[in-house]
N, C-alpha and C. Protein backbone atom coordinates (compact mmCIF):
# COMPACT_ATOMS: atom_id res chain seq x y z
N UNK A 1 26.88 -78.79 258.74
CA UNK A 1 27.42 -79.44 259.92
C UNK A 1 28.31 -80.60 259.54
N UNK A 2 28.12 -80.81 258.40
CA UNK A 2 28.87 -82.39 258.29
C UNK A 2 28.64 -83.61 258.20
N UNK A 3 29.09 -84.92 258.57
CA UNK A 3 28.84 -86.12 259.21
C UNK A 3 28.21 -86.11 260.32
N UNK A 4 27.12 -87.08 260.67
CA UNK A 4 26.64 -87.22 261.72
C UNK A 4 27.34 -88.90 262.15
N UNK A 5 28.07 -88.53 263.11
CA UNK A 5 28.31 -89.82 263.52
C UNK A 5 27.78 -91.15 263.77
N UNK A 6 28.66 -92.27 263.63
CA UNK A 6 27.84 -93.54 263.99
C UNK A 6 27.62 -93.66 265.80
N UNK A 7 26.27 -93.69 266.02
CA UNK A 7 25.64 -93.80 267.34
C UNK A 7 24.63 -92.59 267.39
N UNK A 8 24.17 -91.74 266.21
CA UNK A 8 23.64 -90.82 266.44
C UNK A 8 22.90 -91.01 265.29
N UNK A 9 21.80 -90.27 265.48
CA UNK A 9 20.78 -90.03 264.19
C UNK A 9 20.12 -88.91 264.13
N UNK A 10 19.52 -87.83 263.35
CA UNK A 10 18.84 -87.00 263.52
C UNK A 10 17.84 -86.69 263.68
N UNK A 11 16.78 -86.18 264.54
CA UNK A 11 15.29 -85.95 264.61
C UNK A 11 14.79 -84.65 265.04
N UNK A 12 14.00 -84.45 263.75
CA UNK A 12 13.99 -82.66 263.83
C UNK A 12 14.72 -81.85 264.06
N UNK A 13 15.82 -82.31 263.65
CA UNK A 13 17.18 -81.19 263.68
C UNK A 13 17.78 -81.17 264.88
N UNK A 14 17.64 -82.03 265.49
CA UNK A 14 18.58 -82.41 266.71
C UNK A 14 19.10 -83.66 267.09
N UNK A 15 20.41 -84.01 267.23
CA UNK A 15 21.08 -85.25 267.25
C UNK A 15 20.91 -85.72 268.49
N UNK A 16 20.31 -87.47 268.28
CA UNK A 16 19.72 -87.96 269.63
C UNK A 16 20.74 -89.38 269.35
N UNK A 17 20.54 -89.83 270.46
CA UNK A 17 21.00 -90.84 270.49
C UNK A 17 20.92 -92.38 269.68
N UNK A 18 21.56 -93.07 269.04
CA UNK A 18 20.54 -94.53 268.27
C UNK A 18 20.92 -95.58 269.35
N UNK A 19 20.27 -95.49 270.13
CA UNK A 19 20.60 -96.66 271.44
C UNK A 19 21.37 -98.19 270.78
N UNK A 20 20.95 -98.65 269.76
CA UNK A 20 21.82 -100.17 269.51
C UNK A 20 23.11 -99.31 268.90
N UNK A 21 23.12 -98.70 268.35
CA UNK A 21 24.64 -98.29 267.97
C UNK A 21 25.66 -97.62 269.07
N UNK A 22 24.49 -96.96 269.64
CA UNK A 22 25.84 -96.83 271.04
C UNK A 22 26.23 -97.56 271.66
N UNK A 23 25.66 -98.46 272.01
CA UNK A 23 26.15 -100.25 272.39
C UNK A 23 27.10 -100.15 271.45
N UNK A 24 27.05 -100.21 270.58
CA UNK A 24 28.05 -100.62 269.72
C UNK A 24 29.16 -99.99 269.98
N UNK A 25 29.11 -98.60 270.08
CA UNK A 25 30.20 -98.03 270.43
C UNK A 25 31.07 -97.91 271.77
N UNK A 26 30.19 -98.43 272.84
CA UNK A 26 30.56 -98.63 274.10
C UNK A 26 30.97 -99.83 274.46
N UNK A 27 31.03 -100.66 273.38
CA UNK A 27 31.81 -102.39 273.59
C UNK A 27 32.30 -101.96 272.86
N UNK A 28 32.94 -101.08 271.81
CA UNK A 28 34.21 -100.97 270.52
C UNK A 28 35.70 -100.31 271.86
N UNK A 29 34.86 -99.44 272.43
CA UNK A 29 35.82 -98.95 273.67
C UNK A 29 35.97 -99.46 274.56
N UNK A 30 35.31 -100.69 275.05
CA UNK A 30 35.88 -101.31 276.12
C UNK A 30 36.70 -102.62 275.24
N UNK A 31 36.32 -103.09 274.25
CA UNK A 31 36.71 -104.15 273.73
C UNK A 31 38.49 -103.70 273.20
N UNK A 32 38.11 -102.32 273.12
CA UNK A 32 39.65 -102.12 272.67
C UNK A 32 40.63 -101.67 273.89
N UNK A 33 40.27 -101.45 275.41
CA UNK A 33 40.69 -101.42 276.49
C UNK A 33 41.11 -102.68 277.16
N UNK A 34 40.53 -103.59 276.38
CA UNK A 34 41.21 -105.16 277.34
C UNK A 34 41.93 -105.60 276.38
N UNK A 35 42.36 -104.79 275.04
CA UNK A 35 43.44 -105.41 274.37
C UNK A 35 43.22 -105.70 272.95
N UNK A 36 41.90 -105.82 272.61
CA UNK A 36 41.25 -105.89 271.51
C UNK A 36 41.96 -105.11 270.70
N UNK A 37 42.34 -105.98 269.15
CA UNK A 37 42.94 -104.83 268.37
C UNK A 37 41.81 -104.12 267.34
N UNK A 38 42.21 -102.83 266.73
CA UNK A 38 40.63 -102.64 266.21
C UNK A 38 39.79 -103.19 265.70
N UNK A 39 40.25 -103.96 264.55
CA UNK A 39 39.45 -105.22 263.56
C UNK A 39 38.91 -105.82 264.77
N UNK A 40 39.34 -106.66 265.54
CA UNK A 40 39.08 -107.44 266.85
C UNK A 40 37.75 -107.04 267.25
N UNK A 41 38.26 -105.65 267.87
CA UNK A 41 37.02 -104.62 268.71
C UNK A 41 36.17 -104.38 267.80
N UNK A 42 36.17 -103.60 266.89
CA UNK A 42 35.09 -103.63 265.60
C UNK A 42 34.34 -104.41 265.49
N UNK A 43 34.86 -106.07 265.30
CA UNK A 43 34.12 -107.09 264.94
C UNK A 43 33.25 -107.42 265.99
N UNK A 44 34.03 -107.87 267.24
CA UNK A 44 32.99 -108.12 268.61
C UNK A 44 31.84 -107.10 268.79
N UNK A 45 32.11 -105.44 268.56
CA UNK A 45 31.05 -104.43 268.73
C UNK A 45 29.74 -104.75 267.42
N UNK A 46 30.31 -105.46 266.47
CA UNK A 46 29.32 -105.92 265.14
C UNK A 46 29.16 -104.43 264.74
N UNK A 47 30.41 -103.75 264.65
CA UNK A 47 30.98 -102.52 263.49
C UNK A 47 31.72 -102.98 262.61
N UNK A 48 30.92 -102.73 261.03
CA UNK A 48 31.59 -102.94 259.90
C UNK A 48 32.47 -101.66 259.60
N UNK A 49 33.70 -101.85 259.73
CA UNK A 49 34.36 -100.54 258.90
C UNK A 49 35.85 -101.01 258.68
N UNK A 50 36.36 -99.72 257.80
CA UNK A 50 37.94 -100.45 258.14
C UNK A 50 38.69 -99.83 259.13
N UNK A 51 39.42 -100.06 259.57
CA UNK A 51 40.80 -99.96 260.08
C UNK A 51 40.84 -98.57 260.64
N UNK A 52 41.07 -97.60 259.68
CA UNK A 52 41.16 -96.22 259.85
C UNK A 52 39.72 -95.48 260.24
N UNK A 53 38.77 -96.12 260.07
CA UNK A 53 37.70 -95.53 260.39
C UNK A 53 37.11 -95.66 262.01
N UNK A 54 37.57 -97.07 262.11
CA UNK A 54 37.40 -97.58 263.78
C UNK A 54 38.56 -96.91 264.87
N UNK A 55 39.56 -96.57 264.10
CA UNK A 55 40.77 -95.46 264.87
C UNK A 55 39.74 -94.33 264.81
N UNK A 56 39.50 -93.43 263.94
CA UNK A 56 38.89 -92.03 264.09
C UNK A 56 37.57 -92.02 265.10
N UNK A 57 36.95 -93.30 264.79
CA UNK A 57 36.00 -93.89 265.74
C UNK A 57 36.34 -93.20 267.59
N UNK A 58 37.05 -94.07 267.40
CA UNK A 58 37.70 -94.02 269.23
C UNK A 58 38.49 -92.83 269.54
N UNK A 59 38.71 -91.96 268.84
CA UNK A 59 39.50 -90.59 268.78
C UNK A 59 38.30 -89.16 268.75
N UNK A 60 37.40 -90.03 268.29
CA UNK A 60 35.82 -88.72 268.20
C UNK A 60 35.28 -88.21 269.08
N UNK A 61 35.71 -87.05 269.47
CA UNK A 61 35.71 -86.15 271.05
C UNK A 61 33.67 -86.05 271.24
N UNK A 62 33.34 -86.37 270.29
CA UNK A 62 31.47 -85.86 269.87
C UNK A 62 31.11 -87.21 271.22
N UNK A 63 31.41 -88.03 271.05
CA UNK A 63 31.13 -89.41 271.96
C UNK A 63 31.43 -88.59 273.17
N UNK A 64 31.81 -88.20 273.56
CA UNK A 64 31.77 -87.35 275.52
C UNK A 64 30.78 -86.23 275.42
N UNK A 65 29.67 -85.74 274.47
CA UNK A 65 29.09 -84.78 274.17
C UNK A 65 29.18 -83.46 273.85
N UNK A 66 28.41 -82.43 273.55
CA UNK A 66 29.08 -81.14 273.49
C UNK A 66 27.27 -80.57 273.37
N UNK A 67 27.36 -79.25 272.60
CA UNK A 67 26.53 -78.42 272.54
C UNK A 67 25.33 -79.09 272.21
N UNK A 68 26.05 -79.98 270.77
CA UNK A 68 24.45 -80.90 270.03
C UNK A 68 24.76 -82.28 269.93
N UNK A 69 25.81 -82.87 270.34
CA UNK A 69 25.65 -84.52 270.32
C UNK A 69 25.59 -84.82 272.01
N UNK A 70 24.74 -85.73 272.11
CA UNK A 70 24.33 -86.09 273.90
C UNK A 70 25.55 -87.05 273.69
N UNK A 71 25.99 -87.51 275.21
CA UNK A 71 27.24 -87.82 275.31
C UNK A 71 26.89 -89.44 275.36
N UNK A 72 27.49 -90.32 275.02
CA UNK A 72 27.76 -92.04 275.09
C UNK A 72 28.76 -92.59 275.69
N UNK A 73 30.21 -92.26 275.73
CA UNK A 73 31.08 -92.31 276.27
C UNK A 73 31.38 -91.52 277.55
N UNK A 74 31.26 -91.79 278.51
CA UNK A 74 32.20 -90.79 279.65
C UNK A 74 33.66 -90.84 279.48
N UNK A 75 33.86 -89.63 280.05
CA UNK A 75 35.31 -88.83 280.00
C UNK A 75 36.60 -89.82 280.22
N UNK A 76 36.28 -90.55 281.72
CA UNK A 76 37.60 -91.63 281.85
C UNK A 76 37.87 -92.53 280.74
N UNK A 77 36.71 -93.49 280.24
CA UNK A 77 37.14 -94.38 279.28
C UNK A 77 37.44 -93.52 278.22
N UNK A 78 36.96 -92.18 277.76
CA UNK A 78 37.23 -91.22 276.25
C UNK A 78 39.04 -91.39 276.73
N UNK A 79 38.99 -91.32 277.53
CA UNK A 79 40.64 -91.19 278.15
C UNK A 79 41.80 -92.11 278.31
N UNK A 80 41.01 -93.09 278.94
CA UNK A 80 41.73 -94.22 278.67
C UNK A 80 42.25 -95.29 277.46
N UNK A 81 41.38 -94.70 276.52
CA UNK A 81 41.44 -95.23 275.05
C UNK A 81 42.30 -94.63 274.25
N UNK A 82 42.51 -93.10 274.66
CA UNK A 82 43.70 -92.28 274.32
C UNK A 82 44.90 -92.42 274.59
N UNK A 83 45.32 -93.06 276.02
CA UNK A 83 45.77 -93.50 276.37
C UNK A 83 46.72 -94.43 276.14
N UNK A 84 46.06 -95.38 276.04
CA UNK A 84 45.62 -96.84 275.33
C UNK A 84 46.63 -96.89 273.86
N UNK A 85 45.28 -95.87 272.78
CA UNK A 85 46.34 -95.81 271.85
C UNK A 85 47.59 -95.47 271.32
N UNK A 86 48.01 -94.35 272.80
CA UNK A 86 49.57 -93.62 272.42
C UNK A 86 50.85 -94.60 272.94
N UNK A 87 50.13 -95.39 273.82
CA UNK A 87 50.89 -96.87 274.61
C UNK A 87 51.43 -97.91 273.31
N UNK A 88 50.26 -98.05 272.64
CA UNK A 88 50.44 -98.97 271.47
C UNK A 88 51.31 -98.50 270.55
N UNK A 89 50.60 -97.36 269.97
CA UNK A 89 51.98 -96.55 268.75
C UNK A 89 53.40 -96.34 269.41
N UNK A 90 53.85 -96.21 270.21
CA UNK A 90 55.23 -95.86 270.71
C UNK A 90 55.49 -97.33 270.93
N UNK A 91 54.95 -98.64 271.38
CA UNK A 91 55.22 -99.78 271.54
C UNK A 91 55.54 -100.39 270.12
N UNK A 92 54.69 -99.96 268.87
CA UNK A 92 55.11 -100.78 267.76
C UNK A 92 55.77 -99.42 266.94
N UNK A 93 56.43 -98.53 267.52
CA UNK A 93 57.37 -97.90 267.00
C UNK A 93 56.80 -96.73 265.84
N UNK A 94 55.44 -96.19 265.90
CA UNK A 94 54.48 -95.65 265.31
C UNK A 94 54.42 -93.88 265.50
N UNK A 95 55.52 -93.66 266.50
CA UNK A 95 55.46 -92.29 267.09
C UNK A 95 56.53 -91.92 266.40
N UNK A 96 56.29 -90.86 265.70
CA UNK A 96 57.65 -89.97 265.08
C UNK A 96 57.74 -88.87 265.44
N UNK A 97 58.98 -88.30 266.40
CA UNK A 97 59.67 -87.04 266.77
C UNK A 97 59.91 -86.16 265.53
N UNK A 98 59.19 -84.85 266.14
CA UNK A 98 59.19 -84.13 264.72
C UNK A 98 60.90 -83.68 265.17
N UNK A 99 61.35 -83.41 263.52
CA UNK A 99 63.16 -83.50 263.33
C UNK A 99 63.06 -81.69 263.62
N UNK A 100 63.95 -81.80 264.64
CA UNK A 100 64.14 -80.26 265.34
C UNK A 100 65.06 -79.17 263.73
N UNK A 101 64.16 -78.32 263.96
CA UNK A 101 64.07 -77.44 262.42
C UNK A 101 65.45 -76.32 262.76
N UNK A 102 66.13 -76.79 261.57
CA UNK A 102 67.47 -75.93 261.13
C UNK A 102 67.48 -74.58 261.17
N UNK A 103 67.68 -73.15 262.05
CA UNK A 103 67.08 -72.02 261.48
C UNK A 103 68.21 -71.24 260.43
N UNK A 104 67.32 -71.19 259.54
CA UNK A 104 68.47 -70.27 258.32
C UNK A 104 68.37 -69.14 259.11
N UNK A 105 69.50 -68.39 258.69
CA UNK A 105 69.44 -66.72 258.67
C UNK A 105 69.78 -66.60 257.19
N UNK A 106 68.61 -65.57 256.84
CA UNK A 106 68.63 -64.79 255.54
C UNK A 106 68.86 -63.28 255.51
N UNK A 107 69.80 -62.97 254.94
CA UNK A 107 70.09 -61.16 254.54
C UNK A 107 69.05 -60.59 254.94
N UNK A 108 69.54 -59.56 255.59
CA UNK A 108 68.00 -58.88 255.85
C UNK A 108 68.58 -57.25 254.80
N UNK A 109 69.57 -56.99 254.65
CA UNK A 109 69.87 -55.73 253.79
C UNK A 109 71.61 -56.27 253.14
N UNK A 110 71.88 -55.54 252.25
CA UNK A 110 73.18 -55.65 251.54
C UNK A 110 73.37 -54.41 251.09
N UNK A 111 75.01 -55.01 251.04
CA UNK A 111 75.62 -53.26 250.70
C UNK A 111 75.97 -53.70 249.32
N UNK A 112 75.75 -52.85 248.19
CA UNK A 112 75.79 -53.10 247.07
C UNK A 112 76.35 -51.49 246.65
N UNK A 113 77.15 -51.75 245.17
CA UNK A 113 77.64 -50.59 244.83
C UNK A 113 76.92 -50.47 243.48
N UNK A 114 77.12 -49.26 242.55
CA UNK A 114 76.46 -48.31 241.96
C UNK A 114 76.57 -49.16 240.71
N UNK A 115 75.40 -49.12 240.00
CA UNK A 115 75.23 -50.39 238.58
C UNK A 115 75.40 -49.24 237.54
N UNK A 116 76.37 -49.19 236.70
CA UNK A 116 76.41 -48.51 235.34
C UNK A 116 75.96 -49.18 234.53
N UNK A 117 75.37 -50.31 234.43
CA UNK A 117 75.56 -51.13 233.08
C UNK A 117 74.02 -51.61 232.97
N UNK A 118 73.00 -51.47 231.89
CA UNK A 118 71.46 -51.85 231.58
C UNK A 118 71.33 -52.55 230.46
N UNK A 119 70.87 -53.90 230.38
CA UNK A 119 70.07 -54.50 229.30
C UNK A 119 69.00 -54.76 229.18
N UNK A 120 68.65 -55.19 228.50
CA UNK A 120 67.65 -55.02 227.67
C UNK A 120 66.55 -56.44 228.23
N UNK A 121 67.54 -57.57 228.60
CA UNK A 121 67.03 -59.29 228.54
C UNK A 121 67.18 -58.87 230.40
N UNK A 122 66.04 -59.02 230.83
CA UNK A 122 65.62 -59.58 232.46
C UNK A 122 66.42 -60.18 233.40
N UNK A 123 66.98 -60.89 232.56
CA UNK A 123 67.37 -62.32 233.33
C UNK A 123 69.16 -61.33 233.14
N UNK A 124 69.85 -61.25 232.42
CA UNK A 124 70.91 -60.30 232.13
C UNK A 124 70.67 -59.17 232.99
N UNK A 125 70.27 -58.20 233.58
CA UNK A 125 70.03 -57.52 234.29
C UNK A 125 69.60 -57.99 235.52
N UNK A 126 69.30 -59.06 235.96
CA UNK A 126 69.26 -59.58 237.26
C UNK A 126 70.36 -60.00 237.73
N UNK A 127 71.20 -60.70 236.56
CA UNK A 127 72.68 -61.48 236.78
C UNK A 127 73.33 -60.37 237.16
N UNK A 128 73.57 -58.89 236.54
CA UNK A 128 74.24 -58.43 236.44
C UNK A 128 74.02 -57.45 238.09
N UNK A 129 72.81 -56.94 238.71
CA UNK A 129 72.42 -56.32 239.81
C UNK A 129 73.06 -57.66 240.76
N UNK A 130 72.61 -58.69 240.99
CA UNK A 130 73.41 -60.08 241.80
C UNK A 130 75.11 -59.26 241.61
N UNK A 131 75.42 -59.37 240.68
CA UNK A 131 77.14 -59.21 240.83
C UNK A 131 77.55 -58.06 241.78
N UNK A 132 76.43 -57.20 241.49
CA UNK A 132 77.15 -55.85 242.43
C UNK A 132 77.19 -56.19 243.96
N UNK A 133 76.91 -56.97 244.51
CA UNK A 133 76.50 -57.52 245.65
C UNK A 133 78.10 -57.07 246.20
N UNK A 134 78.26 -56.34 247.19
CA UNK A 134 79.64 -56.56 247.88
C UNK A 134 79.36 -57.27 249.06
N UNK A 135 78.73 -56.88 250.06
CA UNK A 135 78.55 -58.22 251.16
C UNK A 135 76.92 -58.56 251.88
N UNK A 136 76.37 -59.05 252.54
CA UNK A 136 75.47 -59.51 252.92
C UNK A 136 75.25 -58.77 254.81
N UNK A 137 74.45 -57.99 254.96
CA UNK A 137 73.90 -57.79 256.36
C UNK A 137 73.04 -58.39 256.94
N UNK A 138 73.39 -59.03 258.12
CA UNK A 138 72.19 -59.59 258.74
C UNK A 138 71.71 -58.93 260.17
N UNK A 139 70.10 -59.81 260.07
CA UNK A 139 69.79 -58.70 261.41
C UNK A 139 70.23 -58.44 262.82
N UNK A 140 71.56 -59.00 263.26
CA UNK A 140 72.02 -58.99 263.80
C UNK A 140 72.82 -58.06 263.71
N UNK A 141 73.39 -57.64 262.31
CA UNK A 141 74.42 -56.99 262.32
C UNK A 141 75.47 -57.23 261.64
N UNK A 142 76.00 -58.82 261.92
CA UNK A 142 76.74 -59.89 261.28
C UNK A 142 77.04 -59.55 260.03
N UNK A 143 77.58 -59.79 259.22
CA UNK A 143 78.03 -59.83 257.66
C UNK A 143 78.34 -61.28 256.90
């Protein structure tokens, strides 16, 4: 299964709740809803971690519950923190547009003429099949 998250513990093979750590985690999400930056929120919730861990923290869909973690967070604040954080990254310039992708067209067949000539060295016989190349078909049709 993995990591068992912080706010959870295991007992007899089923993940229950650790009541002081979900506190913890339910002032890390409100603390970071009134503005709190994570270190900030972290610290006030009295969560030691760094930086990147208190982001994955507040991004951990397991906090609204599912099959085997009981839920700590409800849905609006899971939401509003999402929210929250896509407000911030586009505000300090953190959002990058993926760069709209170039499409090659590659040969799909070629018209090539009749090879008389065989050696012996690989690489010489590749050069030499390349030369016969008269033009390039594409799947379009195109040349």
């Amino acid at each position: 299964m993995g990591h068992t998250p912080y706010g959870y513990r295991i007992e007899n093979g089923k993940a229950v709740v650790d009541e002081t750590a979900a506190e913890q985690i339910k002032t890390l999400f409100q603390s970071y809803l009134t503005g709190d930056s994570l270190a900030t929120a972290a610290k006030k919730a009295g969560i030691e971690a760094f930086h990147a861990g208190i982001g994955r923290m507040l991004q951990n869909k397991r906090y609204l519950g599912d099959a085997y973690y009981p839920a700590i967070i409800d849905l609006d604040t899971f939401e509003a923190v999402q929210e929250e954080h896509i407000k911030r990254a586009i505000k300090l310039g953190r959002i990058r547009e993926p760069k709209e992708e170039i499409k090659v067209v590659y040969p799909t067949s070629f018209r090539i003429s009749e090879g008389t000539k065989w050696f012996d060295d690989p690489f010489q016989q590749a050069e030499y099949a390349y030369s016969l190349i008269e033009s390039e078909v594409h799947e379009n049709g195109s040349q």
